[in-house]
Protein backbone atom coordinates (compact mmCIF):
# COMPACT_ATOMS: atom_id res chain seq x y z
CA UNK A 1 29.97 3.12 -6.14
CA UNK A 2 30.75 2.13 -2.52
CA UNK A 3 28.10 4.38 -1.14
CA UNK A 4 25.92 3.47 -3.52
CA UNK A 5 26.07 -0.47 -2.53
CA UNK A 6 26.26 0.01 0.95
CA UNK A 7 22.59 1.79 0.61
CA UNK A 8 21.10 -1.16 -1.36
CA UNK A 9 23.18 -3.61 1.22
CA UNK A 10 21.05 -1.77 4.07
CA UNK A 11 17.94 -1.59 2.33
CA UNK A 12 17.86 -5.08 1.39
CA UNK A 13 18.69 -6.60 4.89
CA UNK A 14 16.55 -3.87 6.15
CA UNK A 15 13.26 -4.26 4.10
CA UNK A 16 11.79 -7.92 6.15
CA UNK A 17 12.35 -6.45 9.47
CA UNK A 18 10.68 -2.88 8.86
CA UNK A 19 7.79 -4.82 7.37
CA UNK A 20 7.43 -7.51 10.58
CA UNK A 21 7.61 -3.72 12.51
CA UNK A 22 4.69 -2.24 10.16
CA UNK A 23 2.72 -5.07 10.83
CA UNK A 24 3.40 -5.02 14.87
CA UNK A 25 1.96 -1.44 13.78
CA UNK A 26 -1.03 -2.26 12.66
CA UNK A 27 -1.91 -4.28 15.60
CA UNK A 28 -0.60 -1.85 17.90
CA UNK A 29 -3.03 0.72 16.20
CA UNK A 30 -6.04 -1.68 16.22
CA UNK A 31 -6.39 -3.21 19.46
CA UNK A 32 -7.38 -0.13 20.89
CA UNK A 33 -9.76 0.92 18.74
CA UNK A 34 -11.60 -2.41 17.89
CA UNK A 35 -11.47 -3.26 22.14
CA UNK A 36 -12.91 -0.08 23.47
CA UNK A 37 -12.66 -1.72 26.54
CA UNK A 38 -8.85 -2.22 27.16
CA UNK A 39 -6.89 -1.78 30.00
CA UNK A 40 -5.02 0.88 30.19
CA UNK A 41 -1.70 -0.99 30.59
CA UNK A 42 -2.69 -2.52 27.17
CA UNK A 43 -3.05 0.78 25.85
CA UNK A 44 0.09 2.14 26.86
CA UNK A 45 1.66 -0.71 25.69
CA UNK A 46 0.29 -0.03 21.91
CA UNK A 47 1.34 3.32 22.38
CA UNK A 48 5.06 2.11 22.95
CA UNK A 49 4.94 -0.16 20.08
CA UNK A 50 3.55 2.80 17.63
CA UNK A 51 6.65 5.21 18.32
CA UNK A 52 9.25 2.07 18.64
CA UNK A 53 7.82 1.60 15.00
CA UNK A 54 7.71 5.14 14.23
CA UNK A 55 11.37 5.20 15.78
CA UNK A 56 12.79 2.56 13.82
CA UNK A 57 11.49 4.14 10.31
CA UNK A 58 12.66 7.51 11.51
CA UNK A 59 16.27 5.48 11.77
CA UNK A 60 16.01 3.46 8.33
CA UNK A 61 15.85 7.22 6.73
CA UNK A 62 19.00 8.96 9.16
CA UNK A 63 21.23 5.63 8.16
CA UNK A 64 19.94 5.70 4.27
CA UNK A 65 20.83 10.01 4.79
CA UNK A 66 24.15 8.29 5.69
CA UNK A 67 25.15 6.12 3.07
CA UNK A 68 24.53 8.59 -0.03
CA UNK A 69 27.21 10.50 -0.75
CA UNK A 70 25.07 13.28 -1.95
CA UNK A 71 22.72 13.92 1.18
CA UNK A 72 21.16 17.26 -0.14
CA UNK A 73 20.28 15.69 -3.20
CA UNK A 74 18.77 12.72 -1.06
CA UNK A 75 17.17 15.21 1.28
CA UNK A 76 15.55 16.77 -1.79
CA UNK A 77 14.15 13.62 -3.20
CA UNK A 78 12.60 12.16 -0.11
CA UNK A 79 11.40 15.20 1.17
CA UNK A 80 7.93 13.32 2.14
CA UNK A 81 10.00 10.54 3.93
CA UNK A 82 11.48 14.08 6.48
CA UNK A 83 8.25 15.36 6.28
CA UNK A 84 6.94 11.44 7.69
CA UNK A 85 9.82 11.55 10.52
CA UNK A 86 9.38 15.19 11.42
CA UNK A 87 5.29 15.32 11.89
CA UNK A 88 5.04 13.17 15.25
CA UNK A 89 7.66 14.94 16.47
CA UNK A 90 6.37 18.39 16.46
CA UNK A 91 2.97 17.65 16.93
CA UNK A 92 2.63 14.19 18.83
CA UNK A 93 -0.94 13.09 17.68
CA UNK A 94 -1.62 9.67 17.06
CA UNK A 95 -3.60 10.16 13.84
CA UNK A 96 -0.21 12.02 12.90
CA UNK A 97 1.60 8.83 14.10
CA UNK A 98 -0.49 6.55 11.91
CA UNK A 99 0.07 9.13 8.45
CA UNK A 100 3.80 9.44 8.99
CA UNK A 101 4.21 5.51 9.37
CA UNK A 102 1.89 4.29 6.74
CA UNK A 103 3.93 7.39 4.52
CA UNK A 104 7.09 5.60 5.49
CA UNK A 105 5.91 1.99 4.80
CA UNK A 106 4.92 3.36 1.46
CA UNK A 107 7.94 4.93 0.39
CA UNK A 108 10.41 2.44 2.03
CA UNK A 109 8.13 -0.36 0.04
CA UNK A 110 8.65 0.96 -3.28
CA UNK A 111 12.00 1.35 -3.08
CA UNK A 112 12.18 -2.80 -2.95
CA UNK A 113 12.46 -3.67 -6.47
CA UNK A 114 11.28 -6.76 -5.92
CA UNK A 115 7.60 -5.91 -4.69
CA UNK A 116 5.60 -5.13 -8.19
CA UNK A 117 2.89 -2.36 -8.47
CA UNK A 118 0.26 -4.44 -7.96
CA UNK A 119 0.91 -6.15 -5.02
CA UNK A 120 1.89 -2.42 -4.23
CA UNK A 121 -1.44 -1.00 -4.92
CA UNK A 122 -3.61 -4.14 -3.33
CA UNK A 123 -1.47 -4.03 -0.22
CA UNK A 124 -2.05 0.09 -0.82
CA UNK A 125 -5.63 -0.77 -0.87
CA UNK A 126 -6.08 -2.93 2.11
CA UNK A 127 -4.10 -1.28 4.36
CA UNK A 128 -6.09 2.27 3.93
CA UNK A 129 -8.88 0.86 3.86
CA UNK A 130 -8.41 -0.81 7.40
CA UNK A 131 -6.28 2.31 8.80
CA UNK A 132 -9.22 4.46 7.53
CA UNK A 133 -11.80 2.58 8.95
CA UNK A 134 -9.76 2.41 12.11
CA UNK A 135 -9.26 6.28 12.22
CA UNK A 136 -12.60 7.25 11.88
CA UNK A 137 -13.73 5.00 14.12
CA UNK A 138 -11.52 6.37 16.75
CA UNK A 139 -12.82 9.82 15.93
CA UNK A 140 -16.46 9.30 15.41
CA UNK A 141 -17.54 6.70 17.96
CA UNK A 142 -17.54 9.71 20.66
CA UNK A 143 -19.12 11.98 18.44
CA UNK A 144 -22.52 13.11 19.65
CA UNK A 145 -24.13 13.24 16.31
CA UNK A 146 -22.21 10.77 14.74
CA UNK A 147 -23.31 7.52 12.95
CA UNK A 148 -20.10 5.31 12.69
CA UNK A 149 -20.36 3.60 15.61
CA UNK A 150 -18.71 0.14 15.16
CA UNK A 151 -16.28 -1.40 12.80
CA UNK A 152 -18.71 -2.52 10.18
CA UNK A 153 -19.82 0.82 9.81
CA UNK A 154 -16.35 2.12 9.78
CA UNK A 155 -15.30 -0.25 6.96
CA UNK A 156 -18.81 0.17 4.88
CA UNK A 157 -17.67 3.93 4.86
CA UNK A 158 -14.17 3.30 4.01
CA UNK A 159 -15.04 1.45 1.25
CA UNK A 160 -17.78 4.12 -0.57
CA UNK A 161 -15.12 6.52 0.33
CA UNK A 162 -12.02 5.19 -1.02
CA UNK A 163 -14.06 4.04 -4.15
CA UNK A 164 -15.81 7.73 -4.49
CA UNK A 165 -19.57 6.93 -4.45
CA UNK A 166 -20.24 7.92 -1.25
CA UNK A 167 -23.97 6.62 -0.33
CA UNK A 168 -24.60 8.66 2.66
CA UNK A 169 -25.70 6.35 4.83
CA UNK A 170 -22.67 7.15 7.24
CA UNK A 171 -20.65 10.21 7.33
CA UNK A 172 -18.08 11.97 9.48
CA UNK A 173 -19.76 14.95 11.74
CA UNK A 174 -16.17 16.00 13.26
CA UNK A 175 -13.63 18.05 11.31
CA UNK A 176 -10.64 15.35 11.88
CA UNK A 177 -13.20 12.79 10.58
CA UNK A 178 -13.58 14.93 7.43
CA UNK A 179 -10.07 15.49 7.05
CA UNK A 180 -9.60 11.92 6.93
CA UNK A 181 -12.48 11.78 4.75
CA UNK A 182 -10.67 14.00 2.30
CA UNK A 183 -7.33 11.69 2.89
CA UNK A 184 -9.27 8.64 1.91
CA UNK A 185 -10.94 9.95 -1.16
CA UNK A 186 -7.97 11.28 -2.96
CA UNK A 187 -5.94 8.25 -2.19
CA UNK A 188 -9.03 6.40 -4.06
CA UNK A 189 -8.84 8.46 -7.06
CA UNK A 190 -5.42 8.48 -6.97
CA UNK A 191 -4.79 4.65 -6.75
CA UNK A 192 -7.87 4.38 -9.33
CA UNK A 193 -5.16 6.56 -11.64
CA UNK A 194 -2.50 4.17 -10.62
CA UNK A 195 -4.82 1.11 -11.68
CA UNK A 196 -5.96 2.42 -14.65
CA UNK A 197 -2.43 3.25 -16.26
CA UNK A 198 -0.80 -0.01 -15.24
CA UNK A 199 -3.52 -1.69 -17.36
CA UNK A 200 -2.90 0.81 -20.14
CA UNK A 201 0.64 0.13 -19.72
CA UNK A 202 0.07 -3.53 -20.29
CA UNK A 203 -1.79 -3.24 -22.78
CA UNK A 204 0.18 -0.96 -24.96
CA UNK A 205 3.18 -3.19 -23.98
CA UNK A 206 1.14 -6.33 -25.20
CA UNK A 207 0.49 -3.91 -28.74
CA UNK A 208 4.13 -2.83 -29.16
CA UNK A 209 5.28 -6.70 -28.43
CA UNK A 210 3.12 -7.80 -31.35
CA UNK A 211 4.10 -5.06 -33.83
CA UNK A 212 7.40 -5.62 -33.45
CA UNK A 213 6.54 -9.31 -34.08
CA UNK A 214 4.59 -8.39 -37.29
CA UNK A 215 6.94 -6.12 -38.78
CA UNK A 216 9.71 -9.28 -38.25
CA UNK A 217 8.00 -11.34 -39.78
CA UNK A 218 7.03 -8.99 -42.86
CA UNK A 219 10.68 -8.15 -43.23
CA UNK A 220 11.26 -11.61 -43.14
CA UNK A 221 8.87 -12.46 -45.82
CA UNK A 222 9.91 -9.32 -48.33
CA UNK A 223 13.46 -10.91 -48.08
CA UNK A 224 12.93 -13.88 -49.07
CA UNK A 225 10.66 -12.18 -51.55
CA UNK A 226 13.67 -10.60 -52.73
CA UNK A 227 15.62 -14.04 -52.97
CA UNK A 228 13.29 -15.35 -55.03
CA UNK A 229 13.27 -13.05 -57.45
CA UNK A 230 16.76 -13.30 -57.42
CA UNK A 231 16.57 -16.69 -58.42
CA UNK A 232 14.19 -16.16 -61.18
CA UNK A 233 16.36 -13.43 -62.79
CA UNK A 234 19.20 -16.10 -62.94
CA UNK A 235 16.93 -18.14 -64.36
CA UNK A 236 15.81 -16.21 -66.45
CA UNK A 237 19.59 -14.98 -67.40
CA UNK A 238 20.73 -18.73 -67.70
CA UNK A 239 17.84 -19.42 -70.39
CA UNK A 240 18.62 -16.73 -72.81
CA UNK A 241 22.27 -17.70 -73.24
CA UNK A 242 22.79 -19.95 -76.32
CA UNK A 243 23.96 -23.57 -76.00
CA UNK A 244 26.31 -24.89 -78.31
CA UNK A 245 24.98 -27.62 -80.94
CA UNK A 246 27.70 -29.63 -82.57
CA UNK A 247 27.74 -29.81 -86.35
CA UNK A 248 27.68 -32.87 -88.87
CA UNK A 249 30.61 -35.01 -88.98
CA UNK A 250 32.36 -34.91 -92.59
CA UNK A 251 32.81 -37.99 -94.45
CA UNK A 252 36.63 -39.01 -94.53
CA UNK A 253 37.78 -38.96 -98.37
CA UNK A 254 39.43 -41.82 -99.66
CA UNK A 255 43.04 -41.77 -100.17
């Protein structure tokens, strides 16, 4: 349908430039954070880049609204994807900011059909795990009582978060720090899940291909099974028919 195509044109030409924008994101998010120090002219900067990004997701889902035919069906669907665009907007945090855009990223990246789920789930992987690390940082390096004070403490505690085994060496002591505790550990068991069933999936895949090459080849085997013992009943036939011996010659009597 003409809708239809003009939503995969648009996505498709659309896809490299949104991800060159979620990458100026990431730096825009980081510099910050990992320079403490920054002018504040740098900072602001950032700050422009994050909504421009934020902005130009927010506009990849009001043009894709715009192409369907069917927008409350769309609306319906990609809920999350309002829910991404809406958040900033009502509440203009910039931990809300970073959620909204990485929810974005996400969605707009699986709707590429070329990207496969496990590039999916390492990129997944990485980028929490460095979005995480920044967050809590940004959180927890003012904190009083807090103990993750640089990045390498930030990542450590990323890490034994995401992967649910939590040492206790470094914790959150703030409530947003928890909260993105919480964040971090159900996207861990959650990609975990993701993990876990695309190796079942293989493997079941990997089963059924070889099955269906067994039974071929039995089927193949019980027909010409069945040929033979075709052949042997003719055989068989052919041998009990008589075959005709000619009798003696009389002797010619004499005139």
């Amino acid at each position: 349908m003409k809708d239809e195509s003009a939503q995969g044109r648009w996505e498709r030409l659309s896809q490299r430039p949104l991800l060159a924008l979620a990458v100026a994101f990431a730096v825009a998010y980081a510099v910050p954070i990992v320079d403490s120090d920054a002018s504040r002219s740098l900072t602001t900067g950032c700050t422009v880049v994050e909504w421009v990004v934020w902005g130009a997701f927010a506009a990849d889902y009001v043009v894709r609204l715009a192409l369907v035919r069917d927008r409350p069906a769309f609306v319906r669907t990609h809920w999350l994807d309002l829910c991404a665009v809406i958040l900033p907007i009502l509440q203009p945090l910039r931990l809300l900011r970073l959620v909204s855009t990485l929810m974005l990223v996400g969605r707009r990246a699986r709707m590429a059909s070329q990207i496969r789920l496990t590039t999916y789930v390492a990129g997944a992987v990485v980028g929490l795990l460095m979005f995480g690390s920044l967050a809590v940082l940004s959180v927890e390096r003012n904190s009083p009582n807090g103990n993750i004070k640089t990045l390498g403490d930030a990542v450590w505690w990323s890490f034994t978060t995401m992967t649910t085994v939590g040492y206790g060496d470094h914790a959150p002591t703030t409530g947003l720090g928890r909260v993105i505790a919480v964040g971090l550990m159900l996207s861990g068991i959650a990609l975990l899940g993701v993990v876990t069933a695309n190796i079942a999936a293989w493997f079941i895949a990997r089963f059924e291909k070889d099955d269906v090459e067994e039974r071929r080849q039995t089927a193949a085997i019980e027909a010409l099974t069945d040929e033979v013992r075709a052949l042997r009943a003719e055989l068989a036939e052919l041998s009990r028919v008589p075959q005709a011996v000619p009798g003696p010659t009389e002797p010619s009597q004499p005139v």
